[in-house]
Protein backbone atom coordinates (compact mmCIF):
# COMPACT_ATOMS: atom_id res chain seq x y z
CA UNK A 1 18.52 21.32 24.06
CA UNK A 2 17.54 22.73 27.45
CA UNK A 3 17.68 26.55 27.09
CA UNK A 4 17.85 29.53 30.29
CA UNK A 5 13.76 30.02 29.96
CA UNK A 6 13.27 26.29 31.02
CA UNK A 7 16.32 26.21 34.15
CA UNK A 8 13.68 26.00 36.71
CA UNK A 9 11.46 23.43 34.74
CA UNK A 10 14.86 21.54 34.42
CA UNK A 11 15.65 21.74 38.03
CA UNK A 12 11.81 20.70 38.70
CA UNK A 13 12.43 18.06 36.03
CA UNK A 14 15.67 16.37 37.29
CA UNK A 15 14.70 17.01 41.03
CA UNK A 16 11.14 16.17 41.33
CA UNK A 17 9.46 14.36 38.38
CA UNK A 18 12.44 12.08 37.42
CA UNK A 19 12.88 10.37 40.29
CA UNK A 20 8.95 9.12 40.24
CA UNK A 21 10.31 7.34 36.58
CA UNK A 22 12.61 4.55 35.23
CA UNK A 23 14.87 6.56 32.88
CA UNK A 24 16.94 5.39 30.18
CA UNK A 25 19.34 6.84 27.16
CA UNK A 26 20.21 5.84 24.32
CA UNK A 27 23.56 5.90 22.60
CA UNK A 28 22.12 8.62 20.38
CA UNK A 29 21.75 11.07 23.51
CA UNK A 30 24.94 10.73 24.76
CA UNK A 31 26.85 11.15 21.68
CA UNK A 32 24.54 14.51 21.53
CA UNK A 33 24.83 15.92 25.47
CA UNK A 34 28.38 14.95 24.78
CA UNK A 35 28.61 18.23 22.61
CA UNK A 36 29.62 21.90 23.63
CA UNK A 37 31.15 23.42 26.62
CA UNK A 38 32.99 20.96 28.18
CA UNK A 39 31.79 21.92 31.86
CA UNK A 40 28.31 21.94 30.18
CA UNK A 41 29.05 18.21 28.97
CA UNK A 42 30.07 16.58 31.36
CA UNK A 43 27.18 17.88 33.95
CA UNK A 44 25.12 16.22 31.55
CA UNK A 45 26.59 13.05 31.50
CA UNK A 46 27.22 13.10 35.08
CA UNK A 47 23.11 13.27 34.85
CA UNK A 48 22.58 10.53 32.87
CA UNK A 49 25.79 8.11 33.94
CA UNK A 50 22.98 6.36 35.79
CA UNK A 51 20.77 5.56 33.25
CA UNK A 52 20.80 2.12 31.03
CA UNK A 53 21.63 2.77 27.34
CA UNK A 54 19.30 1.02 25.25
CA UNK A 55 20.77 -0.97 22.45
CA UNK A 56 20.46 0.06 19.25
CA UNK A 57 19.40 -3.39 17.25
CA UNK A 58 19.39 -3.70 13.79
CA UNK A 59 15.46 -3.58 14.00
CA UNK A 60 15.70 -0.02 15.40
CA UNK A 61 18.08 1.49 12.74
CA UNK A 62 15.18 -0.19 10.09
CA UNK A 63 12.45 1.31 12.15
CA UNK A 64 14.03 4.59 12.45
CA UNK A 65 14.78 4.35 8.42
CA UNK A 66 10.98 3.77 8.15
CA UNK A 67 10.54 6.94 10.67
CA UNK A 68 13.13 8.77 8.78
CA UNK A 69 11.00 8.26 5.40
CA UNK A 70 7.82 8.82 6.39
CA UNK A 71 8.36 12.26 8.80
CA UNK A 72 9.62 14.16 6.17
CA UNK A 73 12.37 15.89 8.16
CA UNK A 74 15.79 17.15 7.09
CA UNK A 75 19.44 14.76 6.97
CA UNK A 76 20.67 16.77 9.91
CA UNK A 77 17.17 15.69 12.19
CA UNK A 78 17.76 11.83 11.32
CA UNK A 79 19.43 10.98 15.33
CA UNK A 80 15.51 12.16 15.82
CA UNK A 81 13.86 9.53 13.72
CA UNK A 82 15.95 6.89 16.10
CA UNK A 83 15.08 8.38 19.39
CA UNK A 84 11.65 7.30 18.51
CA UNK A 85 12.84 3.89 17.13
CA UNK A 86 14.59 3.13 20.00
CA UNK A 87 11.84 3.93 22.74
CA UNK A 88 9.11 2.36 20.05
CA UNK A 89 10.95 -0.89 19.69
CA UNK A 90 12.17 -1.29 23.53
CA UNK A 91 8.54 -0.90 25.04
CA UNK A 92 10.00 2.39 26.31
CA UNK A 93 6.22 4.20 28.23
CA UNK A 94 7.24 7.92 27.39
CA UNK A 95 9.86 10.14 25.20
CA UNK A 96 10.47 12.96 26.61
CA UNK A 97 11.72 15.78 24.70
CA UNK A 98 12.14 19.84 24.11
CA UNK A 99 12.30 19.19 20.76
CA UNK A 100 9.03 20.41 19.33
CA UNK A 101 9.59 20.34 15.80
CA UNK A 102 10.98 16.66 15.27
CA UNK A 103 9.39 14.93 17.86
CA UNK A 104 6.94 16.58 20.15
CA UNK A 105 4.71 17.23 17.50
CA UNK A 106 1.71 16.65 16.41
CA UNK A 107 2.38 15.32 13.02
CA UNK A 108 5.34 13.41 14.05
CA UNK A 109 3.32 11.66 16.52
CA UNK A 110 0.66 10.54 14.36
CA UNK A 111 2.64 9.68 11.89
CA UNK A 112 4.86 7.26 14.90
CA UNK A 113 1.71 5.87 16.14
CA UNK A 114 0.54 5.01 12.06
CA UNK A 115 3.70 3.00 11.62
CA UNK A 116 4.02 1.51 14.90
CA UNK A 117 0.67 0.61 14.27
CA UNK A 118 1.17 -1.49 11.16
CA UNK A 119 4.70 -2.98 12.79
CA UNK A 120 2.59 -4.21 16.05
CA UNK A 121 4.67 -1.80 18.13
CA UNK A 122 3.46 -0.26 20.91
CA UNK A 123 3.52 3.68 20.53
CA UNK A 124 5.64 5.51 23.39
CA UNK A 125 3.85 8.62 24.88
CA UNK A 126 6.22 11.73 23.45
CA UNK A 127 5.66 14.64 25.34
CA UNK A 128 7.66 17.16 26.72
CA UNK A 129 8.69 17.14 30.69
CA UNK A 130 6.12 20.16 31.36
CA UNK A 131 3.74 17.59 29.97
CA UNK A 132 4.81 14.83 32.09
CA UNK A 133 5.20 16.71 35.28
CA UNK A 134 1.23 18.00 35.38
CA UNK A 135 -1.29 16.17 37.56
């Protein structure tokens, strides 16, 4: 969730770095941005209504079971075990996240690049957009 502290690195974000990048959603992220204040929601999806939604296959929901398993998170973090499953198995080059404890993390990643390892799936970069915007 984008919070007041990061409005200008969102503005940066949508206004400079984005553009430089093929972007895609999933159907995960729009259920989720679909949430809240309803002026709130639909800016967001009026952000995003140009992206292509990945598909979520049946070999995503067992990779992000095999995520889910492994990361050790809680029931209510699960839609962050397939974020990673769907940019793992789609080739997808970066995640991009605020979400430091489920998926920009240090652990998590490791853990990602272990399985995807064994699978023969490439491993996404996961950073956050502060991350992706330097150099």
């Amino acid at each position: 969730m984008i919070v007041a502290a990061h409005q200008q690195i969102t503005n940066d974000w949508w206004e400079s770095a984005l553009p430089n990048y093929e972007a895609f959603v999933s159907p995960i992220v729009l259920d989720e941005i679909s949430r809240g204040d309803a002026n709130a929601v639909q800016s967001r999806l009026e952000k995003v209504s140009v992206f292509p939604v990945l598909e979520i296959l049946p070999e995503v929901r067992t990779l992000a079971d095999t995520y889910f398993s492994a990361l050790i998170i809680p029931e209510k973090a699960r839609a962050d075990a397939y974020h990673l499953a769907v940019a793992s198995w789609h080739g997808i080059d970066f995640v991009v996240s605020w979400n430091c404890t489920h998926i920009v993390n240090g652990r998590i990643k490791m853990l990602i690049e272990e399985i995807n390892a064994r699978q023969g799936i490439r491993t996404p970069i996961i950073c956050t957009p502060e991350e992706l915007m330097e150099g």
